[in-house]
Protein backbone atom coordinates (compact mmCIF):
# COMPACT_ATOMS: atom_id res chain seq x y z
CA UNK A 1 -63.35 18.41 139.91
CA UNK A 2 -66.71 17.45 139.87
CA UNK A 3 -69.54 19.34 138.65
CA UNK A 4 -72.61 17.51 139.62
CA UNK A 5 -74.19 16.88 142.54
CA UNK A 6 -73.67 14.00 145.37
CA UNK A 7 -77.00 12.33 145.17
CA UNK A 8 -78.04 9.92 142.55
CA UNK A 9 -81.50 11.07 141.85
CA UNK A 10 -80.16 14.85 141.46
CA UNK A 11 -77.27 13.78 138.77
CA UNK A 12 -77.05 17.26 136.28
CA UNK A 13 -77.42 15.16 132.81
CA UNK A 14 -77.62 18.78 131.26
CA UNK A 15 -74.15 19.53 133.09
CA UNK A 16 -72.06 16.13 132.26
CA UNK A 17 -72.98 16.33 128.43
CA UNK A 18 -72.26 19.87 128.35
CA UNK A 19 -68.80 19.50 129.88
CA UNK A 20 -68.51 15.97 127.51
CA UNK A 21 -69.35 18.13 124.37
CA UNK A 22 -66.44 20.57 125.38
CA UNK A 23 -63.82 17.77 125.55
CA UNK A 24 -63.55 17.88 129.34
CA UNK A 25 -63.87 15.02 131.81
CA UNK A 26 -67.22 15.27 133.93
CA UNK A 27 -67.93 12.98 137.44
CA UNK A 28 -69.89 11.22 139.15
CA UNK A 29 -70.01 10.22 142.09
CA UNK A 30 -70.67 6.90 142.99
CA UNK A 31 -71.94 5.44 146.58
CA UNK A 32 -71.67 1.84 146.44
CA UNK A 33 -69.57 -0.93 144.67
CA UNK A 34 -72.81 -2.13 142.81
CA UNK A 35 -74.03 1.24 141.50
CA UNK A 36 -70.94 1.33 138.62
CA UNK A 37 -71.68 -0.79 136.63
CA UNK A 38 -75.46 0.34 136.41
CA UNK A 39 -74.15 4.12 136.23
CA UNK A 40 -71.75 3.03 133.75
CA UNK A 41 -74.48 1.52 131.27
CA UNK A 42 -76.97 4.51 132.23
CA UNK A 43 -74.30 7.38 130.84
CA UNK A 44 -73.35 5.09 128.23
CA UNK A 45 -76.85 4.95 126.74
CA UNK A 46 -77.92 8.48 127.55
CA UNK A 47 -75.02 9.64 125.54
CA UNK A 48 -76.06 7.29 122.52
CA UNK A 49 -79.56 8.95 122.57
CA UNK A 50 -77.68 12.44 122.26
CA UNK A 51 -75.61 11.30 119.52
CA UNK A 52 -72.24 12.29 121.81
CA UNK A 53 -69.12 8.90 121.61
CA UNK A 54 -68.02 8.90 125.41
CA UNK A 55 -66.07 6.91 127.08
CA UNK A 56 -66.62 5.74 130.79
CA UNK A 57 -63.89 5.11 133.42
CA UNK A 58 -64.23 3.83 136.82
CA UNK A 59 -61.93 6.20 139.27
CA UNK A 60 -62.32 6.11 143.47
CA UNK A 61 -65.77 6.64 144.48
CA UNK A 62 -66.62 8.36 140.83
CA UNK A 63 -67.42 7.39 137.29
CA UNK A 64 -65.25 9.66 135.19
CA UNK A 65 -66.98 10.19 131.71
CA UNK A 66 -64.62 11.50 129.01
CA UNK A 67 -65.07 12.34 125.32
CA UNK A 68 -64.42 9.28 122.71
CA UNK A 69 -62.11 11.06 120.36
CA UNK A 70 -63.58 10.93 116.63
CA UNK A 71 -61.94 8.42 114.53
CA UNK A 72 -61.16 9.63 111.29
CA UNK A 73 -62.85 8.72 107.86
CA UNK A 74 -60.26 8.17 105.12
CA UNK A 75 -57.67 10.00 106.11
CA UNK A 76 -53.96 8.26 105.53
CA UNK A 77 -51.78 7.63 107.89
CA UNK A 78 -48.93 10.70 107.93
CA UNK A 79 -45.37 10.08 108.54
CA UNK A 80 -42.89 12.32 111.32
CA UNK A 81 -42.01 14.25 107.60
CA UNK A 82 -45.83 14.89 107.14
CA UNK A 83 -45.74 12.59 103.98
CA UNK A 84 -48.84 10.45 103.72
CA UNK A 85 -48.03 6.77 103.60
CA UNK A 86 -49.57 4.82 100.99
């Protein structure tokens, strides 16, 4: 399911972060072996600049780049009873 385009120079930045901000997984697609790790650090810090937590996962011939779920200020820990714990 991937909503942005095959070629490098063309990638939909608008697209990815929109999908990101939604909680749904965007792609993309990836050519070579050497390209992930550059693609990888490229999302990472365009995200940073939009204030948006992602996290990036290497798939077959993709980057996948999914929403960082928000970790939670001071909130206790809850037992199965819904009782906080101390």
């Amino acid at each position: 399911m991937s909503d942005v385009p095959d070629d490098d120079d063309d990638v939909d930045w608008k697209a990815i972060f929109s999908l990101v901000r939604q909680g749904k997984t965007a792609e993309i697609p990836i050519a070579n072996e050497r390209e992930y790790a550059r693609w990888a650090k490229q999302v990472t810090k365009r995200a940073e600049r939009r204030g948006i937590a992602v996290e990036v996962n290497r798939g077959l011939a993709v980057l996948r780049v999914e929403p960082r779920p928000a970790v939670a200020g001071n909130v206790g820990a809850q037992t199965s009873s819904g009782e906080a714990e101390p």
